[in-house]
Protein backbone atom coordinates (compact mmCIF):
# COMPACT_ATOMS: atom_id res chain seq x y z
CA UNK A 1 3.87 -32.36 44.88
CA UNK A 2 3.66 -33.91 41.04
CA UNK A 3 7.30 -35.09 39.74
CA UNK A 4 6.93 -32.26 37.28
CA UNK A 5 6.36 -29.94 39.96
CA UNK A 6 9.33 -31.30 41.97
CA UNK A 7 11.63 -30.57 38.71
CA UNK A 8 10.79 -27.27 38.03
CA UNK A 9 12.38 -26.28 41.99
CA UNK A 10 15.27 -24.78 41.13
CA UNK A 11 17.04 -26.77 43.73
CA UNK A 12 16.27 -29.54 41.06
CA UNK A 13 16.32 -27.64 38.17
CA UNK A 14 18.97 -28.67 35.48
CA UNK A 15 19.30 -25.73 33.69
CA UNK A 16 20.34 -23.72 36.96
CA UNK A 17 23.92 -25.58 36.63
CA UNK A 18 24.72 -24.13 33.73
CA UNK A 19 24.73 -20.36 35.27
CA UNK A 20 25.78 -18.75 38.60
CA UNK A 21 23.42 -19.99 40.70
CA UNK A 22 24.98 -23.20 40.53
CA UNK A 23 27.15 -21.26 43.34
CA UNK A 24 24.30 -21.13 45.75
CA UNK A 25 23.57 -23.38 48.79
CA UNK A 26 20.40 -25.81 48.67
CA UNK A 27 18.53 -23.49 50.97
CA UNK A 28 19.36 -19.84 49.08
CA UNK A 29 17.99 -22.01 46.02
CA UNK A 30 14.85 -23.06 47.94
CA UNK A 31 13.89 -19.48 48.41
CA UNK A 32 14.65 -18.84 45.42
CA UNK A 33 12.16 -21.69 44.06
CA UNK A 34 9.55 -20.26 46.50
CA UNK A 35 9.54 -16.69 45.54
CA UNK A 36 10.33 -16.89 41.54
CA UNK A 37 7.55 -16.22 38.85
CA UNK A 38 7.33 -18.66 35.93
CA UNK A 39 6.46 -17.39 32.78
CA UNK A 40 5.64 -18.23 29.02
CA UNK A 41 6.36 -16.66 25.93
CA UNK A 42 5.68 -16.75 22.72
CA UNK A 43 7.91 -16.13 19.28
CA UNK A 44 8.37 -12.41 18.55
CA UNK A 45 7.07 -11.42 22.22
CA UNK A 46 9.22 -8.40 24.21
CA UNK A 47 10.45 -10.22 27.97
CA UNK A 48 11.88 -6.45 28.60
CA UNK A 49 12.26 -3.47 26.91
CA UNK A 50 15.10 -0.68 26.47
CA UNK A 51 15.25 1.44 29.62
CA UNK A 52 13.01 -0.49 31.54
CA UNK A 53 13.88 -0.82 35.00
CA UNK A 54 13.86 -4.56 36.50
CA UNK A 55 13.71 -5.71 40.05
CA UNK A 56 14.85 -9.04 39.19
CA UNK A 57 16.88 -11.31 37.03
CA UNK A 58 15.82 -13.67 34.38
CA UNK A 59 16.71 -17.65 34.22
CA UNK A 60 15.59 -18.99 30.73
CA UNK A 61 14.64 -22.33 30.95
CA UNK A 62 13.71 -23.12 27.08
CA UNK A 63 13.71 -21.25 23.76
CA UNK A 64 15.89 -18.19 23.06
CA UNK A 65 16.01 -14.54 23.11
CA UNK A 66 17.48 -11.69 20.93
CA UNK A 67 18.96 -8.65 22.89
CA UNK A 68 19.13 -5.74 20.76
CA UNK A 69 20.25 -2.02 21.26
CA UNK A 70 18.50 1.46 19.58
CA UNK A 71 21.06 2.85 17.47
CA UNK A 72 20.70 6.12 16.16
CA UNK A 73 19.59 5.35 13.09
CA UNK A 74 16.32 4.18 15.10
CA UNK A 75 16.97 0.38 14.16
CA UNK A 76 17.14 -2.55 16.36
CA UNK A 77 21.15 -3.86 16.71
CA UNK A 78 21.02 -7.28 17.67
CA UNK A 79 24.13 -7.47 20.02
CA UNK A 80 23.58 -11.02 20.95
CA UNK A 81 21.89 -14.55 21.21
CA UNK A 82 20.91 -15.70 24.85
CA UNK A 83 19.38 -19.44 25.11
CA UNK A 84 18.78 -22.30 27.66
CA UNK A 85 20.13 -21.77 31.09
CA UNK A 86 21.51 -18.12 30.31
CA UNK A 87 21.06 -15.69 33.26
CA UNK A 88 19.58 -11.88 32.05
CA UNK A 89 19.30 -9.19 33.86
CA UNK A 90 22.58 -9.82 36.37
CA UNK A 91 23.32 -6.10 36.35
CA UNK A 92 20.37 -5.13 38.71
CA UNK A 93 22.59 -7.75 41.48
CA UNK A 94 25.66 -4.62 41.71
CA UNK A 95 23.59 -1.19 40.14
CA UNK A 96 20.25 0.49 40.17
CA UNK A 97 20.35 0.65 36.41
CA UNK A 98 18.07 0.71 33.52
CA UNK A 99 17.66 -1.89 30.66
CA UNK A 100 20.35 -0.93 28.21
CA UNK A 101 19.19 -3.69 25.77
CA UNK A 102 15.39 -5.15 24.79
CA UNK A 103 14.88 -8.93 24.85
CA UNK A 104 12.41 -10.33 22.41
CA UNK A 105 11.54 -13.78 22.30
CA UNK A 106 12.92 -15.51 18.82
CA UNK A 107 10.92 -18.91 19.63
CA UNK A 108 8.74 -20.22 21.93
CA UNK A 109 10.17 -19.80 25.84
CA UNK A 110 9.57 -20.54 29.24
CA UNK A 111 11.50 -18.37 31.53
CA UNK A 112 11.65 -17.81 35.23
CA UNK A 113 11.65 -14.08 37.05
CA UNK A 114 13.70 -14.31 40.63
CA UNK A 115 13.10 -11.14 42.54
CA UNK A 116 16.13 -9.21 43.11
CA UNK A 117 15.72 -9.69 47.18
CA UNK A 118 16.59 -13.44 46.97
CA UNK A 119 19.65 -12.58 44.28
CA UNK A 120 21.22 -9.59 46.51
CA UNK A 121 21.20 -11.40 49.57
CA UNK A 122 23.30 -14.84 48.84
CA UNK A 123 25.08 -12.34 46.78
CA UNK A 124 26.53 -10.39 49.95
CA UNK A 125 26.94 -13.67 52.25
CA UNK A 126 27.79 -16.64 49.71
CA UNK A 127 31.38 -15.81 48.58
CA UNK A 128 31.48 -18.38 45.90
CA UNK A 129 28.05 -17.13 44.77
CA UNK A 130 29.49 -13.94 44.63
CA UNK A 131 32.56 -15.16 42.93
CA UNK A 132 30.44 -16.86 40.10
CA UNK A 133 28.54 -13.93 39.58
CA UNK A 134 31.81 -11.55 38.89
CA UNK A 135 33.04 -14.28 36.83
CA UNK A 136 30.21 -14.16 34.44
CA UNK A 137 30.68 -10.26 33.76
CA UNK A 138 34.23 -10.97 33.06
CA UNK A 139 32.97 -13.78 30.73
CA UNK A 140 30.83 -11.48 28.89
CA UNK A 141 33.31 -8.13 28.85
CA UNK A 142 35.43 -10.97 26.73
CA UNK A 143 32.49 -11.94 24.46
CA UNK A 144 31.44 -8.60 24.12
CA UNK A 145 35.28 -7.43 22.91
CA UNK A 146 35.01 -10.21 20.64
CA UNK A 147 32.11 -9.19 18.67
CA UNK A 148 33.93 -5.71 18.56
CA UNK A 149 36.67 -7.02 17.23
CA UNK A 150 34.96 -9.29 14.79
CA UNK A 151 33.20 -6.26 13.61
CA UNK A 152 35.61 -4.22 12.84
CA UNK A 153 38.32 -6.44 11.49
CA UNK A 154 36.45 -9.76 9.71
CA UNK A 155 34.47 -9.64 6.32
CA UNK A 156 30.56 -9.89 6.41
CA UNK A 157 30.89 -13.19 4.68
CA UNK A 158 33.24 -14.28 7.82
CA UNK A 159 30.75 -13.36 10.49
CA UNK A 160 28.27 -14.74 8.60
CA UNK A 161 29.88 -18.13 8.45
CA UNK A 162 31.14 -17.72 12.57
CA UNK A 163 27.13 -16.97 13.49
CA UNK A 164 25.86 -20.34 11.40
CA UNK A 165 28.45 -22.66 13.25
CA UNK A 166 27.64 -20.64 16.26
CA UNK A 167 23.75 -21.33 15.92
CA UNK A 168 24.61 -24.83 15.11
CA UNK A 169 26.83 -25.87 18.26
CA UNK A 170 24.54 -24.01 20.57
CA UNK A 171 21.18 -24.69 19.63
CA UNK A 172 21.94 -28.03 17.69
CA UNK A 173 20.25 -29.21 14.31
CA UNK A 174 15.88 -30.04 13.73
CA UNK A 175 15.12 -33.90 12.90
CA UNK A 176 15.85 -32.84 9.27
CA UNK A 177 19.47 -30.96 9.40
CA UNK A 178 18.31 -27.49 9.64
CA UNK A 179 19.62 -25.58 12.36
CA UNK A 180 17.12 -25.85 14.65
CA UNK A 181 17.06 -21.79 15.73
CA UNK A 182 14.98 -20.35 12.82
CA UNK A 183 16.02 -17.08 12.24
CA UNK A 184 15.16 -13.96 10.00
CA UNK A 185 17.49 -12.89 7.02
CA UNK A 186 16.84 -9.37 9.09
CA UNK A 187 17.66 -10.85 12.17
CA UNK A 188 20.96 -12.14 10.81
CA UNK A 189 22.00 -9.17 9.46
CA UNK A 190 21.81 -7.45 12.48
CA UNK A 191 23.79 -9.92 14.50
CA UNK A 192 26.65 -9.93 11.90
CA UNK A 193 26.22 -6.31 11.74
CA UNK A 194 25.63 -5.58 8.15
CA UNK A 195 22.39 -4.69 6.23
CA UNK A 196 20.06 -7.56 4.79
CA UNK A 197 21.12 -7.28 1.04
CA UNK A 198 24.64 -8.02 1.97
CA UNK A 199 23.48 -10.75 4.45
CA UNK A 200 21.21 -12.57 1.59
CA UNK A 201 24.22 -12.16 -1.08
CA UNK A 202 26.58 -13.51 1.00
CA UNK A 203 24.40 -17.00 1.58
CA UNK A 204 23.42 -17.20 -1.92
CA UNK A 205 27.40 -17.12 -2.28
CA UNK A 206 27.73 -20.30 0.14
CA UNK A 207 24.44 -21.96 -0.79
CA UNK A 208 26.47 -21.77 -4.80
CA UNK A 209 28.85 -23.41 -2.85
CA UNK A 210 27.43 -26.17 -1.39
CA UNK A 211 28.47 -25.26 1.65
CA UNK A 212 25.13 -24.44 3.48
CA UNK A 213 21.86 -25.37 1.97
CA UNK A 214 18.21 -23.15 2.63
CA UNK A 215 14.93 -23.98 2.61
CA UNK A 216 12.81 -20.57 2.72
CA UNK A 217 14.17 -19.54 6.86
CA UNK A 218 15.84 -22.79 7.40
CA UNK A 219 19.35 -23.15 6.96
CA UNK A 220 21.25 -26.03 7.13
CA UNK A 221 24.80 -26.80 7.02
CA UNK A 222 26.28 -28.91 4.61
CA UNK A 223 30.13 -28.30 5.03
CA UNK A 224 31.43 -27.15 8.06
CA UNK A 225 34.84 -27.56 6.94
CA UNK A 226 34.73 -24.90 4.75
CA UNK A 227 32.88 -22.43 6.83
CA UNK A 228 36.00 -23.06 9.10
CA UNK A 229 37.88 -22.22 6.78
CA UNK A 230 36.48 -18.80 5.81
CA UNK A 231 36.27 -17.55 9.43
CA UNK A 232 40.33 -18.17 9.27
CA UNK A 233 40.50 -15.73 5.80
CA UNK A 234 41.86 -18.83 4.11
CA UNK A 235 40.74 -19.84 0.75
CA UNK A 236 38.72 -23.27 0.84
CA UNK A 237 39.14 -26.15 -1.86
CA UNK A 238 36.46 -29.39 -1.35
């Protein structure tokens, strides 16, 4: 077996202990390794879609994926960002549910499918496993109340500037500055929850500013300070 083959075990993996199956034992994780299905993907490609029905979880090892929701209206609601090391899926471990989001690839990824056999398993015998796993709901019952919250009580301009710092401590900055998750003006305006014409007005507002520069999808940001600032309500002064 080829170093590069050795890596990509999940017992080796790096990216596995940054999710719940950090929680498992050395031989739950070799099955794991044994039974899972790698796969690529490129930008703009659908991993799942809305009311699918999975017999397995998702590990993403590289790149990043938007989950988005039908609303009524028949658009796409972005509801969130998941990148390197995030677990999808997890709700096929405790219920025989459908999809109730679509994941669509928003760069290049490599992901891995683990059959729902080797989750369920550790899942009923490993109590820290099992632990982890309830802990990561809770985690995301929070996060998801928090993007309620932001909704409904901060400015477009304020989400705005909390998604760009966001993007930039998650995903990091390119060799140049941008942030190095390219994203649509559509995109964006569906994961701050407003329409694109507000989205674009509010960044020509900070680009003014000087407090984010673009460069046709690029964005980079030139003053966090300030961005910190507006995501508080205060009034900024450089």
């Amino acid at each position: 077996m080829t170093s590069e083959e050795l890596n990509e075990r999940c017992e080796n993996c790096i990216v596995r202990k940054t999710n719940v199956l950090q929680a498992m034992s050395k031989n739950e994780l070799k099955q794991v390794s044994n039974a899972k299905i790698s796969k690529s993907l490129k930008k703009g490609d659908i991993l799942f879609k809305e009311g699918e029905c999975l017999n397995g979880v998702f590990c993403i090892r590289s790149g990043a994926t938007k989950l988005s929701k039908l609303s009524t209206s028949g658009n796409n609601q972005i509801i969130k960002i998941a990148g390197k090391g995030k677990l999808i899926g997890k709700r096929v471990i405790i219920a025989h549910e459908k999809m109730h989001m679509q994941a669509t690839a928003l760069s290049d990824m490599q992901v891995c499918f683990i059959p729902k056999n080797k989750i369920i398993e550790p899942f009923k015998k490993n109590n820290k496993f099992n632990l982890e796993v309830f802990k990561s709901f809770t985690s995301e019952l929070k996060e998801a109340d928090n993007v309620i919250m932001n909704r409904s009580q901060k400015s477009a301009q304020q989400r705005l500037a909390h998604i760009l710092l966001d993007l930039k401590n998650t995903y990091g900055l390119d060799d140049s500055g941008f942030l190095k998750l390219k994203i649509t003006r559509e995109d964006l305006a569906s994961l701050i929850g407003t329409v694109k014409e507000s989205c674009v007005r509010n960044m020509t507002v900070l680009k003014k500013k000087n407090y984010i520069k673009l460069d046709g999808q690029s964005i980079a940001i030139l003053d966090e300070k300030a961005l910190k600032k507006i995501i508080k309500g205060k009034r900024y002064r450089n």
